[in-house]
Protein backbone atom coordinates (compact mmCIF):
# COMPACT_ATOMS: atom_id res chain seq x y z
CA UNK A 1 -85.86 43.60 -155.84
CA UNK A 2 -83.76 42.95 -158.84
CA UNK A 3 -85.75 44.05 -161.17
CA UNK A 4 -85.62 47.47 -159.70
CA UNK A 5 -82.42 48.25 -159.17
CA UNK A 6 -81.52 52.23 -160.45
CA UNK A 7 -77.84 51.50 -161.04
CA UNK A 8 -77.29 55.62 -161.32
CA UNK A 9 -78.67 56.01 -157.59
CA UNK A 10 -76.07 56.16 -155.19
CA UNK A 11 -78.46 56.71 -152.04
CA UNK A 12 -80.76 53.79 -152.86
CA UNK A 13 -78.02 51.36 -153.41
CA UNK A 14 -76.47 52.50 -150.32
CA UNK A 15 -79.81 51.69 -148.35
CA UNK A 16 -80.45 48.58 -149.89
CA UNK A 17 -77.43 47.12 -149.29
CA UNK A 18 -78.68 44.86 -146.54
CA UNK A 19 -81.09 43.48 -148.24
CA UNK A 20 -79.13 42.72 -151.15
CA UNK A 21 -76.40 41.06 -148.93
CA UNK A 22 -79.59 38.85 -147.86
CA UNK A 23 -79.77 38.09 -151.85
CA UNK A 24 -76.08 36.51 -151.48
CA UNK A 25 -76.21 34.57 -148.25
CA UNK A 26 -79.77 33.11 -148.59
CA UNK A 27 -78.55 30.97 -151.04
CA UNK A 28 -76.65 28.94 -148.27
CA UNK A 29 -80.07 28.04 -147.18
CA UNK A 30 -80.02 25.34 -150.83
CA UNK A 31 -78.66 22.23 -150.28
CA UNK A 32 -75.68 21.44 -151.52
CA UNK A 33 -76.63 17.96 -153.44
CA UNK A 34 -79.29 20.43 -155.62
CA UNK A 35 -77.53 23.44 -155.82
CA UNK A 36 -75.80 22.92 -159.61
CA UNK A 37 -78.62 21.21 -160.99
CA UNK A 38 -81.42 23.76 -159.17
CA UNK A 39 -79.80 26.40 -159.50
CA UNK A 40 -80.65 28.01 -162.94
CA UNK A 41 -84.45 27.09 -162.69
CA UNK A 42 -84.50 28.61 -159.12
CA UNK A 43 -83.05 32.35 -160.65
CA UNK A 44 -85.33 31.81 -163.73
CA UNK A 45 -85.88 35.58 -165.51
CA UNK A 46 -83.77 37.72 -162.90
CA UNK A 47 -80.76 35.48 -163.72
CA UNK A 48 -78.97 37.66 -166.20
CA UNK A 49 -80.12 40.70 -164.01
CA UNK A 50 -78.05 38.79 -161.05
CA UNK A 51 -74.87 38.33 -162.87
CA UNK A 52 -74.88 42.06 -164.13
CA UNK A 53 -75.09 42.82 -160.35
CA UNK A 54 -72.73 40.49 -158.85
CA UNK A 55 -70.35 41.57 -161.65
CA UNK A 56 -71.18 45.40 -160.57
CA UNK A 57 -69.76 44.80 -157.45
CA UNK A 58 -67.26 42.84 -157.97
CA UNK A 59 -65.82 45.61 -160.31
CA UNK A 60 -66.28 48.70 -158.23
CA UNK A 61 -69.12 50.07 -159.97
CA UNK A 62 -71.43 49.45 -157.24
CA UNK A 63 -69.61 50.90 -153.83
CA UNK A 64 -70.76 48.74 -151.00
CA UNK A 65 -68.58 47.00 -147.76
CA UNK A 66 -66.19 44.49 -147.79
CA UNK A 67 -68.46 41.88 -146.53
CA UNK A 68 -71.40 42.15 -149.39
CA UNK A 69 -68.58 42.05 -151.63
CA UNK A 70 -67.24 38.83 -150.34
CA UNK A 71 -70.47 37.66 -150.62
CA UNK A 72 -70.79 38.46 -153.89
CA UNK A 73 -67.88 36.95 -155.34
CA UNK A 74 -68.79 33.59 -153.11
CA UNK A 75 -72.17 33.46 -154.77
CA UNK A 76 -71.04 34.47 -158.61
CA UNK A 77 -68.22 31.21 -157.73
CA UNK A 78 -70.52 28.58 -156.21
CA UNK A 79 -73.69 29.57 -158.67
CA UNK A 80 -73.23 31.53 -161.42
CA UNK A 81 -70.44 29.97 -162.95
CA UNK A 82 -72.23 26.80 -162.03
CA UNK A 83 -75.59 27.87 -164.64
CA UNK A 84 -73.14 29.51 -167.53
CA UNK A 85 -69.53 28.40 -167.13
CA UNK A 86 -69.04 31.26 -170.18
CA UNK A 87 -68.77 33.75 -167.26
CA UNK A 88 -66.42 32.71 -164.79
CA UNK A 89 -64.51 35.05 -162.55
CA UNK A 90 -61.26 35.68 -164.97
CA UNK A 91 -63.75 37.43 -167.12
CA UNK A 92 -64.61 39.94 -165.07
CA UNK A 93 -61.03 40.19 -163.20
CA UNK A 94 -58.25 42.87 -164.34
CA UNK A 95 -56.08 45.24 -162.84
CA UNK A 96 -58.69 48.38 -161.88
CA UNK A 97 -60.68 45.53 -160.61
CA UNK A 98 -58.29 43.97 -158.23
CA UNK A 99 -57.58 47.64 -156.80
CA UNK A 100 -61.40 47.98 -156.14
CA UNK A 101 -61.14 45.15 -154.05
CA UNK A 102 -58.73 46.11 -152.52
CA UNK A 103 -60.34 49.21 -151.28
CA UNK A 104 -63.51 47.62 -150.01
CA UNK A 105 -60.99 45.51 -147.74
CA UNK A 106 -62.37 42.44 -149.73
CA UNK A 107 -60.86 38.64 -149.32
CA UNK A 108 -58.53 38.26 -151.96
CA UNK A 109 -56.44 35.12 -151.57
CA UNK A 110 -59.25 32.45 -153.03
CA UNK A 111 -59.72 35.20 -155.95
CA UNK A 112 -55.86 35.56 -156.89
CA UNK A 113 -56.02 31.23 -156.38
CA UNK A 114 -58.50 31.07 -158.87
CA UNK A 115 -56.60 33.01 -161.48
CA UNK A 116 -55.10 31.88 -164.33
CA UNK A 117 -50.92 32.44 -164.28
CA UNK A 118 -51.36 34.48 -167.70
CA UNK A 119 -53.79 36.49 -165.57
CA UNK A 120 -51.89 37.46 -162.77
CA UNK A 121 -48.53 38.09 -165.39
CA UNK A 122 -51.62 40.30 -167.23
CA UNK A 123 -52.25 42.61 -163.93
CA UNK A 124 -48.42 42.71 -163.07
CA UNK A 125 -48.10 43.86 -166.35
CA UNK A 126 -50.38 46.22 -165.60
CA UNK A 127 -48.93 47.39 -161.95
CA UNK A 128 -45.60 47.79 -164.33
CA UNK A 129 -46.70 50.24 -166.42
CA UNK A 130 -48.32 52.64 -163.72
CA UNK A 131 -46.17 55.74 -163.55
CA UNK A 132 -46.28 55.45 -159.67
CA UNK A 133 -47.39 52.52 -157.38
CA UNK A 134 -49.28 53.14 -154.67
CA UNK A 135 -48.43 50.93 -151.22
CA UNK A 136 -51.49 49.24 -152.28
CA UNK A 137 -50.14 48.20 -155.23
CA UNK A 138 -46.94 46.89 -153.31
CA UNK A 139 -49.14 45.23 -151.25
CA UNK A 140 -50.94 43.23 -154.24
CA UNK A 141 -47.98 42.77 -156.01
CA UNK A 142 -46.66 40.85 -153.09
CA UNK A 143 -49.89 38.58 -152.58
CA UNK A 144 -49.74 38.06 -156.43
CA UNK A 145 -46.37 36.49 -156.16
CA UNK A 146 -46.00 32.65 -155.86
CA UNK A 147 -44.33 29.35 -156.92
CA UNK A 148 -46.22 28.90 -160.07
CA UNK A 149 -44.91 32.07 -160.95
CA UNK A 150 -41.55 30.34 -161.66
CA UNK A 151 -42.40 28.93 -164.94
CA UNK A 152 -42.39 33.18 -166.23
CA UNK A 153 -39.55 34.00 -163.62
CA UNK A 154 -37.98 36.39 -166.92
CA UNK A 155 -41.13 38.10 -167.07
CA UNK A 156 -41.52 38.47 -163.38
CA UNK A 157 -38.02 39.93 -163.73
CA UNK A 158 -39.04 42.55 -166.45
CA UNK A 159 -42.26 43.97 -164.10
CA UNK A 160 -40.76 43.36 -160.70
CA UNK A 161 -37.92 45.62 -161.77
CA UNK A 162 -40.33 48.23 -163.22
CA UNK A 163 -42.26 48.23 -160.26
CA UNK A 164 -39.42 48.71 -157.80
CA UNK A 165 -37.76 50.82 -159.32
CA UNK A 166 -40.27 53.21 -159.43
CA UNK A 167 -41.23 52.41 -155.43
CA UNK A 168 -38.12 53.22 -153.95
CA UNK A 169 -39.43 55.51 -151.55
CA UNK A 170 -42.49 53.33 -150.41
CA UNK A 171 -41.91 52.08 -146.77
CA UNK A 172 -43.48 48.57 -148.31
CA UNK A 173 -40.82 47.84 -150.98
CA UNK A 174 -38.46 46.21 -148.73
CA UNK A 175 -40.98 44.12 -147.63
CA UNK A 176 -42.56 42.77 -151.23
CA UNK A 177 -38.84 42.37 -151.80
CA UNK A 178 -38.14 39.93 -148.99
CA UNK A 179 -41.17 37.68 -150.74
CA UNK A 180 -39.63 38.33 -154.43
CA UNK A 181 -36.12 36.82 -153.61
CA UNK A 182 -38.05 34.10 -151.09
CA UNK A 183 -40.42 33.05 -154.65
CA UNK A 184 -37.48 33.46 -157.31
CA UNK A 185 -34.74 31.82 -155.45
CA UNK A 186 -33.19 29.03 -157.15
CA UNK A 187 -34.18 30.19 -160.25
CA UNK A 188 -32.93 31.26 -163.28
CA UNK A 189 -33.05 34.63 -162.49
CA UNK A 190 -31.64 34.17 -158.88
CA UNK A 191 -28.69 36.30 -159.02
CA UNK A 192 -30.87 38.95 -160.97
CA UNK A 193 -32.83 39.33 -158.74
CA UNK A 194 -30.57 39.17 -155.85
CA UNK A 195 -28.49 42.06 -157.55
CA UNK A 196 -31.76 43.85 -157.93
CA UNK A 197 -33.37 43.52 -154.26
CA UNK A 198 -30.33 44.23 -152.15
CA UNK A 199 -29.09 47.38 -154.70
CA UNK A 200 -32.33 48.63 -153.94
CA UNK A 201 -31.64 47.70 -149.74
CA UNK A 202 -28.24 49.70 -150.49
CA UNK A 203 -29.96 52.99 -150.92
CA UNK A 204 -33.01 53.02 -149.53
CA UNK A 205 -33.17 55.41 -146.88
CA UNK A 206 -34.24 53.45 -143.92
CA UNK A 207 -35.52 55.47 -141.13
CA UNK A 208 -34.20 54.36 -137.79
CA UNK A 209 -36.79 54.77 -135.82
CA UNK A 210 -39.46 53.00 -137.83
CA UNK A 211 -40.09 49.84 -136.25
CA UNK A 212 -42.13 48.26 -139.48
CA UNK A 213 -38.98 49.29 -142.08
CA UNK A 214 -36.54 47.74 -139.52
CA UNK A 215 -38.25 44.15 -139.37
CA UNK A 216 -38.66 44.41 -143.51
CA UNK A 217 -35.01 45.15 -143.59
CA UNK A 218 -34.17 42.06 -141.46
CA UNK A 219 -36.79 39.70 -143.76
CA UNK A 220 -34.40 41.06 -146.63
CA UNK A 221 -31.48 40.27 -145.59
CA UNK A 222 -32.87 36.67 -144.01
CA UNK A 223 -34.42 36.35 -147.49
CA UNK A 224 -31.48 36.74 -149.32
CA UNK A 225 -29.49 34.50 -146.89
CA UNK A 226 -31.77 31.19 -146.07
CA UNK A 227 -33.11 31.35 -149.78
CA UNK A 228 -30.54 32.52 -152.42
CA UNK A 229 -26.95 32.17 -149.94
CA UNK A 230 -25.06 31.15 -153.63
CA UNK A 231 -25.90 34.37 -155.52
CA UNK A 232 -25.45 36.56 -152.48
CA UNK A 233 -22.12 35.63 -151.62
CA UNK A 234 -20.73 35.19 -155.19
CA UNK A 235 -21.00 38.71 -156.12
CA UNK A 236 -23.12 40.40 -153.67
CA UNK A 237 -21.11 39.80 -150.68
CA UNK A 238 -19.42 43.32 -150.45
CA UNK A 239 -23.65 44.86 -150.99
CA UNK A 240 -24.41 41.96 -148.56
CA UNK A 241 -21.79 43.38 -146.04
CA UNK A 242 -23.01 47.24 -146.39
CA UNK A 243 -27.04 46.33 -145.63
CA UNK A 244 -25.97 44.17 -142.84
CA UNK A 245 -24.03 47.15 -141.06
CA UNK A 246 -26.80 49.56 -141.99
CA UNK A 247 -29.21 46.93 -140.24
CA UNK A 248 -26.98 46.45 -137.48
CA UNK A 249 -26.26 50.14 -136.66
CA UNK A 250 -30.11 50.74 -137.33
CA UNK A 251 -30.99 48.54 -134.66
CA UNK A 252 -28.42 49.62 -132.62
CA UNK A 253 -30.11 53.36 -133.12
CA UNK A 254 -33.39 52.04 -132.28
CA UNK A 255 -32.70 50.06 -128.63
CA UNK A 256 -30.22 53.27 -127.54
CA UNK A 257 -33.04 55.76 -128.27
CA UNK A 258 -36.02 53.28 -127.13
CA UNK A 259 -37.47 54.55 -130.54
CA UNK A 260 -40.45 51.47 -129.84
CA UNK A 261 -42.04 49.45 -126.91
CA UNK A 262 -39.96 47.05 -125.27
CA UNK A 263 -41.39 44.30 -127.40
CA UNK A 264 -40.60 45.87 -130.24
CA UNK A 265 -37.21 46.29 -129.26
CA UNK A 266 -36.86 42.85 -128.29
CA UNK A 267 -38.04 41.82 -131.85
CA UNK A 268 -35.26 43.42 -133.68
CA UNK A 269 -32.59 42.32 -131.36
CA UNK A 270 -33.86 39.00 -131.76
CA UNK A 271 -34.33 39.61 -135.37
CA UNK A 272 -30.29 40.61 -135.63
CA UNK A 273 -29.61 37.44 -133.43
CA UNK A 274 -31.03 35.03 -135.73
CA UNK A 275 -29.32 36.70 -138.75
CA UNK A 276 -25.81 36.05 -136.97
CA UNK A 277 -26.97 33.16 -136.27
CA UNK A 278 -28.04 32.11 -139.63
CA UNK A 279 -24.21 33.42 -140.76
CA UNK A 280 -22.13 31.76 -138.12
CA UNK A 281 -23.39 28.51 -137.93
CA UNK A 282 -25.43 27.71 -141.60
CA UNK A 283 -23.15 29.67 -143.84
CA UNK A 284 -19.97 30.44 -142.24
CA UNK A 285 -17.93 29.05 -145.49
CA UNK A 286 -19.66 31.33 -147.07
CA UNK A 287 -19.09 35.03 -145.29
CA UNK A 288 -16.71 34.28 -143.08
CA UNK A 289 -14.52 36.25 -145.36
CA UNK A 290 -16.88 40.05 -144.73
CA UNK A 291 -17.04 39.25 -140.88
CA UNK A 292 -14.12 41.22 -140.02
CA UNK A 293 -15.38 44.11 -141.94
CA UNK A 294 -19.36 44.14 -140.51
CA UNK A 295 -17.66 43.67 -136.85
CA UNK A 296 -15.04 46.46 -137.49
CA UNK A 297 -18.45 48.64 -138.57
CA UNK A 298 -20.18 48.32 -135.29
CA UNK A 299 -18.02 47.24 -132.48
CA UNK A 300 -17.80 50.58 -131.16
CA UNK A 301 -21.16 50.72 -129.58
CA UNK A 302 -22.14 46.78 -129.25
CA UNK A 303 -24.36 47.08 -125.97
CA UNK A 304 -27.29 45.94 -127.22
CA UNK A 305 -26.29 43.62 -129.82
CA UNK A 306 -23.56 41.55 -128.03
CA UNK A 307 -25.03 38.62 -128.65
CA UNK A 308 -24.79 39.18 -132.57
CA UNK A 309 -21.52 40.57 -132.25
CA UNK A 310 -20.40 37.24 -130.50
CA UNK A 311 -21.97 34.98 -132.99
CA UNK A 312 -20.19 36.77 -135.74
CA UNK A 313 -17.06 37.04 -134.10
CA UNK A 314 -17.44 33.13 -133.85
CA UNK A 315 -16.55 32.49 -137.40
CA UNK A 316 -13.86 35.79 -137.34
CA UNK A 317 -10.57 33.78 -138.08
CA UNK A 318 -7.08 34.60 -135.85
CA UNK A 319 -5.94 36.79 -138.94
CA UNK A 320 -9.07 39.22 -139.37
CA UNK A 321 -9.01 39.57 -135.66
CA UNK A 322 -4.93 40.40 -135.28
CA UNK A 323 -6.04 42.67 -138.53
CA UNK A 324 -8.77 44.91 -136.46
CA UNK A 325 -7.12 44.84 -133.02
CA UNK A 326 -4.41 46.57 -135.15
CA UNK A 327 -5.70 48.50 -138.07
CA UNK A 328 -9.09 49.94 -137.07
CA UNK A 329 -9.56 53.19 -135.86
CA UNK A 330 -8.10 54.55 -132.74
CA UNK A 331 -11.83 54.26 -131.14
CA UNK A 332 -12.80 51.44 -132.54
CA UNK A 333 -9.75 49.44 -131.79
CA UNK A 334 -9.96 50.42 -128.48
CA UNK A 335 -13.26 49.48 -127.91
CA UNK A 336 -12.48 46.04 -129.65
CA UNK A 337 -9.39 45.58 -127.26
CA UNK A 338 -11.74 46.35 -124.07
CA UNK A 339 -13.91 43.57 -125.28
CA UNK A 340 -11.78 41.00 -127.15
CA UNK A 341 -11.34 39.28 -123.61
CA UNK A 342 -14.95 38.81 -123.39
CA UNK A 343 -15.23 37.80 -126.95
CA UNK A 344 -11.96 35.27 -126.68
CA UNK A 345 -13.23 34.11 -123.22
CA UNK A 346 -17.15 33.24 -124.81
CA UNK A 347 -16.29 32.34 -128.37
CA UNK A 348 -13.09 30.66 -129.34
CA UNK A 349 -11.44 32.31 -132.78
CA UNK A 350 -11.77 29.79 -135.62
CA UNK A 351 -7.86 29.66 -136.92
């Protein structure tokens, strides 16, 4: 079967494709206790025929499902690595590989495990130079990213900025942003790449209606809060403030207009909940300074975020509060006056 494979025949390979995802999985069959030593004797002369066609598939040169292809790269681990450890899977790995695999909806995690850090710097390197990254690039970057990328943080700095800067526009870059500042925190690049993720949440035009780009937004901001609170607030806080409006007044947008299903809706108030919480209560020394200024941004139509607007109105000293029942605009200080009693009456000013 090996022996007659016509690489330059699309239609054969096509219809032997079951047959060669036998080839894979019968292997199972070998008992484990023989399979390293039995392994090389059992291929015999189609061995080198095997590798060229587990490597053909792995790279995309072959076009066959998701599932063959996962079978591949499980047999070319367990056994072909096994007979001639001068092939392993870094060999055959690079960037236009990884986006192959991508397309056949292949298992990636164990592969990206497997790979050297110099590697996966190699393919980000890669992604970097692109002229425009796809959102399946986004979505590789982001599975590419991890602690042991810390050791290279300045060289994760160099590509990740490349690569977002030229994704501004993708509805996934808020997202493989959240994970960037979640990795890199408390790192030496921390407060680059703080500065970097939330100018990019400052003028990215979020569309209110977009459930998906909503929830991103929120693992931002919770990102830049639970993980990297010390770079945010030193001199980020006034960015900080402006995305947490935007988010605020965004989800605001999306409950008045029931842009999603209930549960949806839910979600995101929940979602701005926990990020009020996550102010009041774990870092009020920290913001309590920009509270006054994010309530004095939405309190005009608070309906279906009173809840946040109460948990950040927890930490809003006597001063800020005498400050916006006096100084905001004529609607928005009356609206705060109609609802300071409930505010004062459920949350007690911190003097």
């Amino acid at each position: 079967m090996v022996s007659g494979i016509d690489w330059k025949n699309e239609e054969l390979l096509d219809s032997h494709a079951e047959r060669w995802s036998t080839l894979f999985t019968c292997w199972k069959a070998i008992p484990r206790s023989i399979r390293g030593s039995s392994i090389a004797v059992l291929l015999n002369n189609d061995l080198e025929k095997i590798k060229r066609f587990a490597r053909h598939l792995i790279k995309g040169k072959v076009q066959l499902n998701g599932a063959i292809v996962n079978d591949a790269i499980v047999f070319y681990l367990k056994y072909l690595t096994a007979a001639d450890e001068r092939h392993s899977l870094e060999s055959i790995i690079d960037w236009k590989t990884l986006r192959n695999l991508q397309k056949t909806e292949a298992s990636l995690e164990v592969v990206l495990q497997l790979l050297s850090i110099e590697k996966i710097l190699e393919m980000l390197q890669s992604c970097a130079q692109d002229d425009a990254p796809t959102e399946g690039d986004l979505v590789l970057v982001e599975k590419m990213m991890s602690p042991g990328l810390k050791e290279r943080s300045y060289d994760m700095l160099v590509y990740l900025t490349s690569i977002f800067e030229k994704a501004t526009h993708s509805p996934l870059l808020l997202k493989c942003a959240a994970v960037a500042l979640k990795v890199f925190a408390q790192t030496e690049i921390e407060r680059d790449i703080v500065v970097l993720c939330l100018s990019l949440l400052s003028i990215y035009d979020v569309t209110e209606s977009n459930f998906h780009e909503l929830r991103d937004m929120q693992s931002l901001l919770y990102s830049a809060i639970h993980y990297a609170h010390s770079a945010t607030n030193n001199d980020q806080c006034a960015v900080f403030a402006h995305s947490f409006v935007k988010m605020l007044k965004a989800v605001q947008h999306f409950a008045h207009h029931k842009s999603g299903t209930a549960d949806e809706i839910d979600e995101l108030i929940h979602g701005a909940n926990r990020l009020s919480h996550t102010l009041a209560y774990s870092h009020k020394s920290y913001y309590n300074r920009v509270i006054g200024s994010i309530l004095s941004h939405v309190v005009s139509r608070y309906d279906s975020i009173q809840v946040a607007i109460f948990k950040l109105h927890a930490i809003n000293d006597t001063h800020s509060s005498s400050m916006m029942a006096t100084n905001l605009p004529p609607a928005e200080r009356l609206q705060y006056k109609r609802i300071f009693k409930t505010l004062k009456a459920t949350v007690k000013p911190i003097v």
